[in-house]
C-alpha atoms as a PDB file:
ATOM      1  CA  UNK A   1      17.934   0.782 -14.307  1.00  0.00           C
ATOM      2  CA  UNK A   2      18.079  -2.010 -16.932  1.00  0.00           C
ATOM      3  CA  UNK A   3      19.434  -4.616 -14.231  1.00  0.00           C
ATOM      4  CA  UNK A   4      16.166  -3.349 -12.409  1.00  0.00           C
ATOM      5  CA  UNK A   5      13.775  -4.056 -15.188  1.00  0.00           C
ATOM      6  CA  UNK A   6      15.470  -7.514 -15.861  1.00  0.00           C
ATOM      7  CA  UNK A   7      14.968  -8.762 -12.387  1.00  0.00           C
ATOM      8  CA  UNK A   8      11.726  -7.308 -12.411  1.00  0.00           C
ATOM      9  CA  UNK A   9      11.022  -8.863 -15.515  1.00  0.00           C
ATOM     10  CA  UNK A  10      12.146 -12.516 -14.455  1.00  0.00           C
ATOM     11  CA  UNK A  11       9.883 -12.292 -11.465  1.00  0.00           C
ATOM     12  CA  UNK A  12       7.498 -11.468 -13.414  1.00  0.00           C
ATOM     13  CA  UNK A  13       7.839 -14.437 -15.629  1.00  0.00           C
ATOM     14  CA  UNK A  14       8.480 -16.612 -12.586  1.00  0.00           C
ATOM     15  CA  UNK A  15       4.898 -16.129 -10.873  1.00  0.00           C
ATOM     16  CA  UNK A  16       3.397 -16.434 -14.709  1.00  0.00           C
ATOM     17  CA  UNK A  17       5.261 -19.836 -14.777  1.00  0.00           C
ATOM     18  CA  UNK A  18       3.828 -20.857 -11.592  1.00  0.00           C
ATOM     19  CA  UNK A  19       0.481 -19.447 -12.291  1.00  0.00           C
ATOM     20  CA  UNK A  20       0.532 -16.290 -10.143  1.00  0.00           C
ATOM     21  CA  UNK A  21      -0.220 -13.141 -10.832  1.00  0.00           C
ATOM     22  CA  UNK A  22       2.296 -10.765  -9.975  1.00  0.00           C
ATOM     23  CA  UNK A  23      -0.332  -8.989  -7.783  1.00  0.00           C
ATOM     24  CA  UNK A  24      -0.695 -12.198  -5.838  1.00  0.00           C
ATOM     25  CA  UNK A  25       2.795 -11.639  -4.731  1.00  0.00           C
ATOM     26  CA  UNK A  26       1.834  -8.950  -2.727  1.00  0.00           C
ATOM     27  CA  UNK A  27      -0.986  -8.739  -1.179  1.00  0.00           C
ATOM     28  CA  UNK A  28      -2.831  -5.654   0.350  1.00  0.00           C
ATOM     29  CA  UNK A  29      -2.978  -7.236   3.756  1.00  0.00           C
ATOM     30  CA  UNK A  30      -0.483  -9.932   5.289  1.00  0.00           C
ATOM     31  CA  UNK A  31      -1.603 -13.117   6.311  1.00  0.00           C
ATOM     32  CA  UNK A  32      -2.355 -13.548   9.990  1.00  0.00           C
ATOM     33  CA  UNK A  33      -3.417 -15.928  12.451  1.00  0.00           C
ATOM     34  CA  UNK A  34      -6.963 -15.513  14.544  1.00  0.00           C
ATOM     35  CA  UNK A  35      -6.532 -13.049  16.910  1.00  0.00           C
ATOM     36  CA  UNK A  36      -4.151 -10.784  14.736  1.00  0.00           C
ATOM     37  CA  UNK A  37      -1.080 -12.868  15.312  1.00  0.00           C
ATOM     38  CA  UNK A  38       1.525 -12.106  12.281  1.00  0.00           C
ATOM     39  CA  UNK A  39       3.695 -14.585  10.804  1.00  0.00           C
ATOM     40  CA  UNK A  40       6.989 -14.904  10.077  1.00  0.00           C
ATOM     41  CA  UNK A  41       8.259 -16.107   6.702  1.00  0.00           C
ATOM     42  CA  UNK A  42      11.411 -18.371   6.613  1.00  0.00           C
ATOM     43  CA  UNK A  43      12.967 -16.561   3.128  1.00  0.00           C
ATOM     44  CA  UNK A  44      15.697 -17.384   0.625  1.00  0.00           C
ATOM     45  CA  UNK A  45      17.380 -16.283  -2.348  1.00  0.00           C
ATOM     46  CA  UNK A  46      14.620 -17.091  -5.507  1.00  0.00           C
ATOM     47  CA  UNK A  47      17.293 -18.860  -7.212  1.00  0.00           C
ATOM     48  CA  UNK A  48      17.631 -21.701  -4.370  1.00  0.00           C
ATOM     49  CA  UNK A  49      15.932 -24.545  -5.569  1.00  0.00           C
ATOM     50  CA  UNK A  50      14.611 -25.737  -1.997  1.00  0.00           C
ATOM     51  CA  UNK A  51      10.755 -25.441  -1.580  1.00  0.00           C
ATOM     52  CA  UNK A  52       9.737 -27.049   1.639  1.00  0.00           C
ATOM     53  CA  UNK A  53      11.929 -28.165   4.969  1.00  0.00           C
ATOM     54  CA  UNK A  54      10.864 -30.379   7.635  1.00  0.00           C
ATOM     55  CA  UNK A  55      10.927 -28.078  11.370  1.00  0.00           C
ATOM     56  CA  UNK A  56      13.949 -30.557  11.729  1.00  0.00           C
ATOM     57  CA  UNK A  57      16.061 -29.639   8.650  1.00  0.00           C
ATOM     58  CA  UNK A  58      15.121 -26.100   9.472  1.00  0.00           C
ATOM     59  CA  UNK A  59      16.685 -26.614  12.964  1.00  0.00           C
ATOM     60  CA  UNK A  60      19.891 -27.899  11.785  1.00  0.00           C
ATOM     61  CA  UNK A  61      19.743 -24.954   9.361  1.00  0.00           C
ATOM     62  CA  UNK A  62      19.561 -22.631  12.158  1.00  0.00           C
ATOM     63  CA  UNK A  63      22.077 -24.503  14.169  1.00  0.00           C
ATOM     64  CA  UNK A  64      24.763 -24.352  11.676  1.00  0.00           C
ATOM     65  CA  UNK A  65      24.263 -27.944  11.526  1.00  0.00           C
ATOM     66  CA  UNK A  66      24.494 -27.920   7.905  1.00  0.00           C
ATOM     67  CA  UNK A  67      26.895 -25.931   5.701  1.00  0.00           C
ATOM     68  CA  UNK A  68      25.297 -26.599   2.030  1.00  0.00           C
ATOM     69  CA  UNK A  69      22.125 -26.170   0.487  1.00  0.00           C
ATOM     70  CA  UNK A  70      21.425 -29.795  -1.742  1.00  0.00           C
ATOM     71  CA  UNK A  71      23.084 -27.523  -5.055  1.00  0.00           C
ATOM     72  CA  UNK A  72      26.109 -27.450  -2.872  1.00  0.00           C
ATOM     73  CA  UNK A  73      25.786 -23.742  -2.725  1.00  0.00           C
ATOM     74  CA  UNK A  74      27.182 -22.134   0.836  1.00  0.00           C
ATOM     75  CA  UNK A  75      24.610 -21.397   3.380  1.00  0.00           C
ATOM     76  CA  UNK A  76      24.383 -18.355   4.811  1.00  0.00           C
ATOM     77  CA  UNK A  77      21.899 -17.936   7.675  1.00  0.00           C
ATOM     78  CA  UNK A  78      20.940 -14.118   8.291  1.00  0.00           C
ATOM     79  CA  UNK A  79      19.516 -12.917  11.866  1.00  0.00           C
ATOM     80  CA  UNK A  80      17.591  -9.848  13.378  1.00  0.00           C
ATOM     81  CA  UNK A  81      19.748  -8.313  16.138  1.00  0.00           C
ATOM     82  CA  UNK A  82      18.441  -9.194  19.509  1.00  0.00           C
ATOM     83  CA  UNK A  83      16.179  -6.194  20.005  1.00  0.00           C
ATOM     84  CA  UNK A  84      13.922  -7.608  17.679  1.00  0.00           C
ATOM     85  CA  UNK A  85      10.810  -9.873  18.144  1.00  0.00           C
ATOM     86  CA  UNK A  86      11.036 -11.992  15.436  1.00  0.00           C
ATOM     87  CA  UNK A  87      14.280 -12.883  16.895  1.00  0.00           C
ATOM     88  CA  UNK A  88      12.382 -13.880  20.132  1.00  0.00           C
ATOM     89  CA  UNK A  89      10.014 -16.173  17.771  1.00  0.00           C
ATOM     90  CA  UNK A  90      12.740 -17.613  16.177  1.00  0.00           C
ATOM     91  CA  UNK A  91      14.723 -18.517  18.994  1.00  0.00           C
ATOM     92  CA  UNK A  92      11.511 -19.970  20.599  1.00  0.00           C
ATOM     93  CA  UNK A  93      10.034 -22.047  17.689  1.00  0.00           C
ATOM     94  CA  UNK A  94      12.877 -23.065  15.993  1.00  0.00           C
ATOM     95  CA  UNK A  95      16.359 -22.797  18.682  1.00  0.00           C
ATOM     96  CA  UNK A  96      14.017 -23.802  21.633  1.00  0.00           C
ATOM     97  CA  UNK A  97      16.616 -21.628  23.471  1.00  0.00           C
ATOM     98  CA  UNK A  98      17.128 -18.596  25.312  1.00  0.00           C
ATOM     99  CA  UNK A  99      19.378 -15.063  23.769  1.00  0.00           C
ATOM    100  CA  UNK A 100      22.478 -16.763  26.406  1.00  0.00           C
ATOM    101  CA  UNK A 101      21.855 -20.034  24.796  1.00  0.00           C
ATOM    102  CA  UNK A 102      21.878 -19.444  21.670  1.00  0.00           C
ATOM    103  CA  UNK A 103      25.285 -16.865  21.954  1.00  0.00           C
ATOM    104  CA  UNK A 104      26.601 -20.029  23.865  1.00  0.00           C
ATOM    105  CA  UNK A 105      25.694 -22.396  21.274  1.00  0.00           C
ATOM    106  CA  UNK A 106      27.552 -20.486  18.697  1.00  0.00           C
ATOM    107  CA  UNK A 107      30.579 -19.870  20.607  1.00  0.00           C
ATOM    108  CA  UNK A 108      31.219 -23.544  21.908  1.00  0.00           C
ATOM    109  CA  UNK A 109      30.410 -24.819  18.348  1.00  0.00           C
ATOM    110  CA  UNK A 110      32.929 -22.498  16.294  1.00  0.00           C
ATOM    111  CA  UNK A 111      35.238 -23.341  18.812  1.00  0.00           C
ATOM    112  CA  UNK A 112      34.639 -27.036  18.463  1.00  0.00           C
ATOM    113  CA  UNK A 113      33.928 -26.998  15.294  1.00  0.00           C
ATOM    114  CA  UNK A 114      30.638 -29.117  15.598  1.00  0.00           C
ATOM    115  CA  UNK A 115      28.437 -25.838  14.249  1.00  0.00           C
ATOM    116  CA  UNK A 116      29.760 -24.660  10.306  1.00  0.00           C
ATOM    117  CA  UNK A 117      28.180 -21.309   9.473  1.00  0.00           C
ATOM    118  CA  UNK A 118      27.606 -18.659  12.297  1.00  0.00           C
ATOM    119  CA  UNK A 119      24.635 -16.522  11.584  1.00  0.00           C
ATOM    120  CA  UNK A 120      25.239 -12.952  10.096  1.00  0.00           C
ATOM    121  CA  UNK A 121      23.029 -10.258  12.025  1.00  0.00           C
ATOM    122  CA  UNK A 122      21.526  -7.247  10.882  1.00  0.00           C
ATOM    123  CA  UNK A 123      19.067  -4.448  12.532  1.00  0.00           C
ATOM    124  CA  UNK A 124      16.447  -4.526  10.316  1.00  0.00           C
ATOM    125  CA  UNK A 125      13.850  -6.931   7.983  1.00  0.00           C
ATOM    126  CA  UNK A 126      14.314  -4.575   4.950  1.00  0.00           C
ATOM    127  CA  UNK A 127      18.243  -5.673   5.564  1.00  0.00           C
ATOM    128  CA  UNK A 128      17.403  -8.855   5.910  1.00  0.00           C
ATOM    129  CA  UNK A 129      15.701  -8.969   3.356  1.00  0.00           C
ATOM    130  CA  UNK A 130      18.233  -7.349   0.586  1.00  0.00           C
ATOM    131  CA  UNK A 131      20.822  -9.694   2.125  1.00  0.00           C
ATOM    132  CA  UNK A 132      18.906 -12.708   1.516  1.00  0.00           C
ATOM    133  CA  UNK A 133      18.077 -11.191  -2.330  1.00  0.00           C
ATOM    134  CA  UNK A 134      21.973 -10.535  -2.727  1.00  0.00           C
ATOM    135  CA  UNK A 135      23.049 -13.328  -1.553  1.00  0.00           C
ATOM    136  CA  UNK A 136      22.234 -16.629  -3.623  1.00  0.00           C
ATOM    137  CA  UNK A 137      22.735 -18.408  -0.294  1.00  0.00           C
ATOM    138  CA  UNK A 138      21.035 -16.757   2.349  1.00  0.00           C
ATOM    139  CA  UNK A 139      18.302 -18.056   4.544  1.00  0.00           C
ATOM    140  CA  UNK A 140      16.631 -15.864   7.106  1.00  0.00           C
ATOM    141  CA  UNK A 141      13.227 -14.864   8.244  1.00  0.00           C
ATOM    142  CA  UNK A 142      11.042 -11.418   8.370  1.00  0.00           C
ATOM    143  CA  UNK A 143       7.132 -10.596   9.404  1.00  0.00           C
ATOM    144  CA  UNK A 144       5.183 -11.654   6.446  1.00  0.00           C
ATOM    145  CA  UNK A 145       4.341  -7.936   5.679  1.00  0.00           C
ATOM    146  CA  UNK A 146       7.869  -7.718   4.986  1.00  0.00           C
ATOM    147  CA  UNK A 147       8.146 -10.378   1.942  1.00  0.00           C
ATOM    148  CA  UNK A 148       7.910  -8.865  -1.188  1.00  0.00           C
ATOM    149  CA  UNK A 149       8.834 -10.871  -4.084  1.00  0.00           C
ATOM    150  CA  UNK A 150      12.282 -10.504  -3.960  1.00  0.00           C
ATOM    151  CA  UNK A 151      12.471 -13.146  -2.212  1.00  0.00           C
ATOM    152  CA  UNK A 152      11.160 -17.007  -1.519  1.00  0.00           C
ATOM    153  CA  UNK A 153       8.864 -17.971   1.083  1.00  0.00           C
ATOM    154  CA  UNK A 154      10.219 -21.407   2.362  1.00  0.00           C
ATOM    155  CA  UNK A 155       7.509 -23.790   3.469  1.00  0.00           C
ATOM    156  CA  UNK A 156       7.833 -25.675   7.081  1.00  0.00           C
ATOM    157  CA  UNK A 157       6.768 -28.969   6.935  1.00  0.00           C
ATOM    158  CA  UNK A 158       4.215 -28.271   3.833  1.00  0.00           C
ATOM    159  CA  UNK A 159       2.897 -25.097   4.933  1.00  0.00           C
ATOM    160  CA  UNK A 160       2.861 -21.424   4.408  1.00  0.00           C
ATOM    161  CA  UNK A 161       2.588 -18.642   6.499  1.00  0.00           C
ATOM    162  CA  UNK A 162      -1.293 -17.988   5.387  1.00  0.00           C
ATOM    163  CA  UNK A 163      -1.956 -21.586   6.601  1.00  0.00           C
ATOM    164  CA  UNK A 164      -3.943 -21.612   9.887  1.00  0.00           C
ATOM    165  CA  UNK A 165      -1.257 -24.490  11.262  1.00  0.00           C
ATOM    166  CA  UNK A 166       1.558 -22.714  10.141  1.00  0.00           C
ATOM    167  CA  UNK A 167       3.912 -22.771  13.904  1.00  0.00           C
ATOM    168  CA  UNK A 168       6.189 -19.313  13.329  1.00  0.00           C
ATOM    169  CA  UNK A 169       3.856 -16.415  14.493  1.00  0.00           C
ATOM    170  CA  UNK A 170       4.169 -13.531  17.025  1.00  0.00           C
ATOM    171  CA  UNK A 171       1.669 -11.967  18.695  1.00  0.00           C
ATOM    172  CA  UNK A 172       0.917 -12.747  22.289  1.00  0.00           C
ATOM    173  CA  UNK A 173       3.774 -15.401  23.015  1.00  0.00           C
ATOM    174  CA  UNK A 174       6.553 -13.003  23.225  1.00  0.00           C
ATOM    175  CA  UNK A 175       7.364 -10.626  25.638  1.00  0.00           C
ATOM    176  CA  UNK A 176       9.203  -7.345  25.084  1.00  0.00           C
END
């Protein structure tokens, strides 16, 4: 219970010190596109110190391109299982590559060595979610109704989910 109050303390202090509210953390309604399309939020731990990523450094994020956040801390890149359709977004807007692709991608590259961290997956956002909080690490993504300010909203080349130009959204692009 005290470990509770102390993280929810610091968050607490956190969105004072960057002028938010702690109700503007979490908002009634998540942020969507016209036409109802929901976004997904690129998240990481709160204590990484990144901000913003090009769709490029994102990529080679993704890829496991890159091994180390700039603190030197280990990535670790978190993934909904394949049922899911954030998955389908992701491996749209940011792999540019199909389920086999992807699995081939990792396979060849681990083998070769050429790719350094192979995505952990998990069945749910509320996992990925509580990974990403546990682990100082983590990257992943969720449905912006499913960030809660445990964790850090990344922004993609400047912008946030709410933005209207933000590119990681759902609705009507992927099929089931």
């Amino acid at each position: 219970m005290r470990r509770l109050f102390s993280i929810l303390l610091f968050l607490i202090i956190a969105l004072a010190s960057a002028g938010l509210s702690p109700h503007a953390a979490v908002s009634a309604s998540p942020p969507t596109a016209t036409g109802g399309e929901q976004a997904l939020a690129i998240i990481v731990n709160q204590s990484n110190p990144v901000e913003n990523f090009s769709i490029e450094e994102l990529r080679k994020i993704f890829l496991g391109e890159r091994s180390h956040w700039p603190n030197g801390r280990r990535i670790t890149l978190v993934m909904l299982d394949e049922t899911q359709p954030e998955r389908k977004a992701v491996l749209r807007d940011i792999y540019s590559m199909s389920e086999k692709d992807f699995n081939n991608h990792f396979i060849q590259g681990v083998f070769t060595g050429a790719v350094f961290v192979s995505p952990k997956t998990l069945a749910t956002p509320a996992e990925v979610r509580k990974f990403v909080f546990n682990v100082p690490g983590a990257i992943g993504y969720v449905r912006v109704s499913e960030v809660d300010p445990s964790v850090k909203v990344l922004r993609v080349d400047g912008r946030l989910p709410e933005d209207k130009d933000y590119r990681f959204r759902l609705a009507g692009r992927i099929g089931k």
